[in-house]
Protein backbone atom coordinates (compact mmCIF):
# COMPACT_ATOMS: atom_id res chain seq x y z
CA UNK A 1 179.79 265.94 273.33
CA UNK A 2 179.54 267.00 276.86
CA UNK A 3 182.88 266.36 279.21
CA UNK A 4 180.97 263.62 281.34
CA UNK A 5 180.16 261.35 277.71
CA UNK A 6 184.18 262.38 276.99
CA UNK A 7 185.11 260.57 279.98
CA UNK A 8 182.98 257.54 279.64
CA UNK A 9 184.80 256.86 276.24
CA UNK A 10 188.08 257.19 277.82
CA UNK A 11 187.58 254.59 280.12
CA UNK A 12 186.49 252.39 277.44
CA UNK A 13 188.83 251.03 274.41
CA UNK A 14 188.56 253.22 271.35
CA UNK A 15 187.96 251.95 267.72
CA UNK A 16 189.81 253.92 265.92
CA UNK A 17 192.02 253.85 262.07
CA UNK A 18 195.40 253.15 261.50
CA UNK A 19 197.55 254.30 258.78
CA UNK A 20 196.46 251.87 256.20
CA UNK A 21 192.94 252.49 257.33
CA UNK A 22 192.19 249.27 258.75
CA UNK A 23 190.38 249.34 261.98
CA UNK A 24 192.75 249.11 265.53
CA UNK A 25 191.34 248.74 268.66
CA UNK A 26 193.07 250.41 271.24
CA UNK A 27 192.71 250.19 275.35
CA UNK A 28 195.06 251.68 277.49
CA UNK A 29 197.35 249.22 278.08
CA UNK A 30 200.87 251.60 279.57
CA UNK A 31 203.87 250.91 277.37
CA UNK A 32 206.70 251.99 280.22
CA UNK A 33 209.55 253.38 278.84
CA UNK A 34 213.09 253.38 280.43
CA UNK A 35 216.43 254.05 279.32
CA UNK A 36 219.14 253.26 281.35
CA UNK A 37 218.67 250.88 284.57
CA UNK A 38 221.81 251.84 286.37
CA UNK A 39 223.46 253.80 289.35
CA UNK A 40 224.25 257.08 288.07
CA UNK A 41 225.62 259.73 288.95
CA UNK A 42 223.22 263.03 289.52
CA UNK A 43 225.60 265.34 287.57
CA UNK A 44 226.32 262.80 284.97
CA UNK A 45 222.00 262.21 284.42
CA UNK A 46 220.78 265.70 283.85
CA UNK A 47 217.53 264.35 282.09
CA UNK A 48 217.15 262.20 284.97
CA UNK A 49 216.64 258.90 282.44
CA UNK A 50 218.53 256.46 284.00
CA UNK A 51 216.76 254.44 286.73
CA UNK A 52 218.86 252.83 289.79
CA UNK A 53 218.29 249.32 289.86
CA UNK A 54 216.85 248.62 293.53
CA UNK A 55 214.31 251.11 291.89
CA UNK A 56 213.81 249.46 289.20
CA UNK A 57 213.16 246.14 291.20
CA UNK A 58 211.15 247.81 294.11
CA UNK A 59 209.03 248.65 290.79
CA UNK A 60 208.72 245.52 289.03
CA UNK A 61 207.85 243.56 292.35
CA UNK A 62 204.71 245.83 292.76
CA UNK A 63 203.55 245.16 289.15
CA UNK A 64 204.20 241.61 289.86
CA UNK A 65 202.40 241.80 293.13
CA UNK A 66 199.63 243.25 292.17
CA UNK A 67 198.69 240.85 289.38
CA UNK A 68 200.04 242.80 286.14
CA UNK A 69 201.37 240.88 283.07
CA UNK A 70 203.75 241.49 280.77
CA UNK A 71 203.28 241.50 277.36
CA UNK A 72 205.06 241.70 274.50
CA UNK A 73 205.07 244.86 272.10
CA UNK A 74 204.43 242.44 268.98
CA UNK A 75 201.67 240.92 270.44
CA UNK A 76 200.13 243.60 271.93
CA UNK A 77 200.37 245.25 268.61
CA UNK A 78 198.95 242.27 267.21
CA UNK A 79 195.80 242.36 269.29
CA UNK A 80 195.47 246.11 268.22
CA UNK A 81 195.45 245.03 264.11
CA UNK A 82 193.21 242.40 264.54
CA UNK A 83 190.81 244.47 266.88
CA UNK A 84 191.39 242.49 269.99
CA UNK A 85 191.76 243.70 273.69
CA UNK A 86 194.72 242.90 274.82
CA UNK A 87 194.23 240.83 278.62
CA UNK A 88 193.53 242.98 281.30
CA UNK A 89 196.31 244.39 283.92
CA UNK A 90 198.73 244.12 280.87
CA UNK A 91 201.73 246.13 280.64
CA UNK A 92 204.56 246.15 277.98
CA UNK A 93 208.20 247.28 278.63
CA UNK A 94 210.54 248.78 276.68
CA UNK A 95 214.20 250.49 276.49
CA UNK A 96 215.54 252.76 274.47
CA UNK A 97 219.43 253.22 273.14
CA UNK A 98 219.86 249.85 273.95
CA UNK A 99 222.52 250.40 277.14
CA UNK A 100 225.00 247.60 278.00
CA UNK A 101 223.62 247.89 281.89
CA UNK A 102 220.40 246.54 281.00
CA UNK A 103 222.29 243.15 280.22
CA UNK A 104 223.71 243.01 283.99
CA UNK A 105 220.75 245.17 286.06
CA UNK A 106 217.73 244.74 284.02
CA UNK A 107 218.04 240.88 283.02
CA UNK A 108 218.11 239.10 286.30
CA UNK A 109 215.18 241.76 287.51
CA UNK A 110 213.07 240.85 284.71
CA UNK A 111 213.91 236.93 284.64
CA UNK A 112 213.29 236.70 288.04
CA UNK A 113 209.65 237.99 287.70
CA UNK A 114 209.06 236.16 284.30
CA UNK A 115 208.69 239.84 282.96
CA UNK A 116 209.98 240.24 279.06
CA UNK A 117 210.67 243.86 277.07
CA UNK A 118 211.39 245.52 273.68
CA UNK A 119 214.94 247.03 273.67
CA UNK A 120 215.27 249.50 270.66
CA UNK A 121 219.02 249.60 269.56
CA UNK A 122 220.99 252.75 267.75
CA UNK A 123 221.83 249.66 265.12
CA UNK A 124 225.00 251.98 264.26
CA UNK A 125 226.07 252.38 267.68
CA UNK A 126 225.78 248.63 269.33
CA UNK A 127 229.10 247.92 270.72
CA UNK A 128 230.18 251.38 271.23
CA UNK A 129 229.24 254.58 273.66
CA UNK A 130 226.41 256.35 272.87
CA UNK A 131 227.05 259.86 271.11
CA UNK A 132 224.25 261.63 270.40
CA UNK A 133 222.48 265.19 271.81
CA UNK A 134 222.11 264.76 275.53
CA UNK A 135 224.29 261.02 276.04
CA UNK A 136 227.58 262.08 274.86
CA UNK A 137 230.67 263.63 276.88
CA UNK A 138 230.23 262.96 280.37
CA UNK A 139 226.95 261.52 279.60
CA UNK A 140 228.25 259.07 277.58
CA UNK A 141 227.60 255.37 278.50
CA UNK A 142 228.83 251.92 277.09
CA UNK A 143 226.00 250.02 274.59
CA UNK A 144 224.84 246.75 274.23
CA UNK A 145 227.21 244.39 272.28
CA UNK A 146 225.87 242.28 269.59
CA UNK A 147 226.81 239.16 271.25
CA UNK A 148 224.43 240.09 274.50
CA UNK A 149 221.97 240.94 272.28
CA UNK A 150 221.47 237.64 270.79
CA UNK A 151 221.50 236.46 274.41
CA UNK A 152 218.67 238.65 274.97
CA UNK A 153 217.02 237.23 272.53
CA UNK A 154 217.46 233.54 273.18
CA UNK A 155 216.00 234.43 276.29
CA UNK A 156 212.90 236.10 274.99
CA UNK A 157 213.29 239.78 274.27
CA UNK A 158 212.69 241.70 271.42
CA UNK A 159 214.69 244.06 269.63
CA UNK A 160 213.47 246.97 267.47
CA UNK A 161 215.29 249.58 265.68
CA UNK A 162 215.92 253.52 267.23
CA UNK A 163 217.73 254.02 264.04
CA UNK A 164 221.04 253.88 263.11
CA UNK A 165 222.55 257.08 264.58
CA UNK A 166 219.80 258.69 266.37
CA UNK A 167 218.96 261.80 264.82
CA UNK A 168 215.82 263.82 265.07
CA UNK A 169 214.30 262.39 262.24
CA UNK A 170 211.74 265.33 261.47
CA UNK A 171 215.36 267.64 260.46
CA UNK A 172 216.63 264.94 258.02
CA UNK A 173 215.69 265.19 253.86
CA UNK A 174 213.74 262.06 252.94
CA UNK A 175 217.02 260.05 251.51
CA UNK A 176 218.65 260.25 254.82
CA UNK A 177 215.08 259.33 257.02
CA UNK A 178 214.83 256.36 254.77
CA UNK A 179 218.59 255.26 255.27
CA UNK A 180 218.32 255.33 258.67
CA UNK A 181 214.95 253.32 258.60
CA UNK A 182 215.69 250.67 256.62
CA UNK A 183 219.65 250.03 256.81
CA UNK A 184 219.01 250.16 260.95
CA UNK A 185 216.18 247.96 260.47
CA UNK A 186 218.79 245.47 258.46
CA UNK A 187 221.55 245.50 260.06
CA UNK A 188 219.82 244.30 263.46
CA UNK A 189 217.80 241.68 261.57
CA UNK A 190 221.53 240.52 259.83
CA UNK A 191 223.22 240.37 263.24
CA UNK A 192 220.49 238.72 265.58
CA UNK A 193 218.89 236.68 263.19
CA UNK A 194 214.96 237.66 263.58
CA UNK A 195 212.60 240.27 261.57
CA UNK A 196 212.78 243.62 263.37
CA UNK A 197 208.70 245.04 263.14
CA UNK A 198 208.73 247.48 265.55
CA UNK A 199 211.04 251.34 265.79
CA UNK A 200 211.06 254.15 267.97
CA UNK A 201 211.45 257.55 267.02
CA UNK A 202 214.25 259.32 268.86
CA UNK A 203 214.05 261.76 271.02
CA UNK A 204 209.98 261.26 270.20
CA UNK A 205 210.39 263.51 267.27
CA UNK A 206 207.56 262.50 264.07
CA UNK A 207 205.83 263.96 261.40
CA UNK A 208 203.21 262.40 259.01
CA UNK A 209 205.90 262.12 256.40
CA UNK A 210 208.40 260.17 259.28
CA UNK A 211 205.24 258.17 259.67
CA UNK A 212 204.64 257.16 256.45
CA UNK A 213 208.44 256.44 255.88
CA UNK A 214 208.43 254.04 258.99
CA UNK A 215 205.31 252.08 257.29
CA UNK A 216 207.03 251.56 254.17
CA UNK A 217 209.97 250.72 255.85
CA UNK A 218 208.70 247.55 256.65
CA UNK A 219 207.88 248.44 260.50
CA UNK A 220 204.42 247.13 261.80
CA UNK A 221 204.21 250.23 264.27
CA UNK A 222 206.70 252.42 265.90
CA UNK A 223 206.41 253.88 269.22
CA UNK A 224 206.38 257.64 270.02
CA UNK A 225 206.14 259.06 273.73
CA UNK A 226 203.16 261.12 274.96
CA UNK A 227 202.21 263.57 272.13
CA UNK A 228 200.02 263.69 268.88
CA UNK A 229 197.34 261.61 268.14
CA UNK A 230 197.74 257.78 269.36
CA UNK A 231 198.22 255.35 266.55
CA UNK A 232 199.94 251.95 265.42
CA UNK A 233 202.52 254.55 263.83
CA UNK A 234 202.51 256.88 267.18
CA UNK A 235 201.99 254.45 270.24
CA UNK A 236 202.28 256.45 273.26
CA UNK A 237 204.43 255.66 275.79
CA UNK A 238 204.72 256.87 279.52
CA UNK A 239 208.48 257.73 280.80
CA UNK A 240 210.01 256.38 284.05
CA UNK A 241 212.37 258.23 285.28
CA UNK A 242 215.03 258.20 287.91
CA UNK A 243 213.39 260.38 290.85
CA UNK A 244 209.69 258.70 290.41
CA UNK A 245 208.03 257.35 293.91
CA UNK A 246 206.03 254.51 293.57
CA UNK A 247 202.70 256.55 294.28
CA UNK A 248 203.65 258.05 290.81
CA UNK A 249 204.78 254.96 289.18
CA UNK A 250 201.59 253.42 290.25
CA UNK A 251 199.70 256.37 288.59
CA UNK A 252 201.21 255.76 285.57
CA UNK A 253 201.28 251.76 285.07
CA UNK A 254 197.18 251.92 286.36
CA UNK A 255 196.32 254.01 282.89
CA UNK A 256 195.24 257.23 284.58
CA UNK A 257 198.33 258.87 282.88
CA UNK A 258 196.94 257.47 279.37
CA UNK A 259 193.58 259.36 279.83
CA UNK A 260 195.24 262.29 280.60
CA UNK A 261 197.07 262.18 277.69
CA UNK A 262 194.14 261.62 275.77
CA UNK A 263 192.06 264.16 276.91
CA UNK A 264 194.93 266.28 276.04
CA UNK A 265 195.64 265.31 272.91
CA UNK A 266 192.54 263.62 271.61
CA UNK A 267 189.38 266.02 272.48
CA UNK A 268 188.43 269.88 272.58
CA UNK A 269 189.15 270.48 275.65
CA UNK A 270 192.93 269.91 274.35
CA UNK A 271 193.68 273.45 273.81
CA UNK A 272 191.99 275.20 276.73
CA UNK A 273 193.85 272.59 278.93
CA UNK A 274 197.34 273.52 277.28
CA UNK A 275 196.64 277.28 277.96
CA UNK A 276 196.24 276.60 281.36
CA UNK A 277 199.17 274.02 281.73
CA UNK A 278 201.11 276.87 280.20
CA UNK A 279 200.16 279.47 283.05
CA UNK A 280 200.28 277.34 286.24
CA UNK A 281 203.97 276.85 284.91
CA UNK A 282 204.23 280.69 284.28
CA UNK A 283 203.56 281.47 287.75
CA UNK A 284 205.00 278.63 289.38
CA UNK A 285 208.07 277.24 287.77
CA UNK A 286 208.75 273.79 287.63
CA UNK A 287 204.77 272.91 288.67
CA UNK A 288 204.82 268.98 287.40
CA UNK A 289 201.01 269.22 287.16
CA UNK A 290 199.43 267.42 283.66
């Protein structure tokens, strides 16, 4: 197939397979992901994750502006199992760690657009600091407690699970992968009183074997970031980070970034494109191109 017939089919929505072989229909609808919405210190946000909240806003009034709607993860995935297109200019948010400033920074942004998320909680961690490679120390923040969770979800979120101590999955023996799985995926359905269908893998780490340990977990789909091929056991999601402008953010809620990715990771010219990502970035160093 010749590039120009690869990009028609990008532009489209792709039939594809899921795990249990049952046809999904996928369009690029961005799932934005975000971690902390909060003023932080430079020194103390070396991965550059956590968002300031007049960003944040400044961010959410565009979408809102310009006519996008938010949808739910569990719908959206619904519409994907039951080969549906989700509505058009749809968008889904979701947060990852589950940090206690989303309750006081991200809730009156979101409320006051009528925008809802999917917050995936450390189910081991909620009520305490996170501690895991990259947010402990200094970079150490406070978690949500499980009393504002279940006032999150009163008012309409959705909570998933990012396991119970967030470890890179893909290192752990299959015992431990499927402890983490299912005891995080209990423990958040004991406290806030709902069925949990949806995980993320932390730090975006998978294999096929995580994969298939998610599905029998119970989980209807788990979210990944931007790598491998796009699934209901892999959805791809597109960071936001701290030091975006809104020309970028705009990029990357109008699906542009999603085609990229899947020409990428989805078609021949995959490989060739990596060898040359991998050279611009050889002779220029810290080149943000693809």
């Amino acid at each position: 197939m010749c590039l120009k017939q690869y990009a028609i089919t990008s532009a489209k929505t792709v039939l594809q397979k899921n795990t249990d072989g049952a046809p999904v229909r996928r369009s690029m609808i961005p799932i934005l992901l975000y971690h902390q919405i909060a003023q932080v210190p430079e020194q103390n946000d070396p991965k550059e994750l956590a968002v300031p909240p007049q960003l944040f806003e400044r961010q959410m009034a565009y979408l809102h502006r310009a006519g996008y709607r938010c949808l739910d993860l569990e719908q959206t995935v619904r519409y994907w199992q039951e080969g549906l297109n989700p509505p058009k200019k749809g968008f889904v948010l979701t947060f990852d760690d589950g940090y206690q400033n989303l309750y006081f920074n991200m809730w009156p942004i979101l409320d006051r657009f009528g925008f809802t998320a999917t917050i995936f909680l450390v189910a081991g961690r909620v009520g305490c600091q996170s501690d895991w490679e990259g947010q402990s120390g200094p970079f150490s923040a406070p978690l949500l407690s499980w009393a504002e969770a279940r006032e999150l979800t009163k008012a309409g979120f959705t909570f998933g699970s990012h396991t119970l101590s967030h470890p890179q999955l893909t290192l752990l023996n299959d015992q431990q992968v499927e402890h983490e799985l299912r005891h995080s995926k209990a423990i958040i359905e004991d406290h806030l009183g709902a069925t949990v269908e949806l995980c993320a893998y932390p730090y975006g780490k998978f294999d096929a074997r995580v994969q298939r340990m998610a599905r029998e977990s119970g989980y209807t789909a788990a979210c990944g970031i931007d790598r491998g091929t796009w699934g209901l056991f892999n959805l791809w999601r597109v960071g936001c980070m701290r030091k975006d402008n809104m020309l970028l953010f705009a990029l990357k809620t109008s699906g542009w970034t999603y085609r990229r990715v899947w020409l990428r990771e989805e078609t021949p010219l995959g490989p060739p494109l990596a060898r040359a990502l991998r050279y611009i970035r050889n002779i220029a160093p810290g080149s943000s191109v693809l």
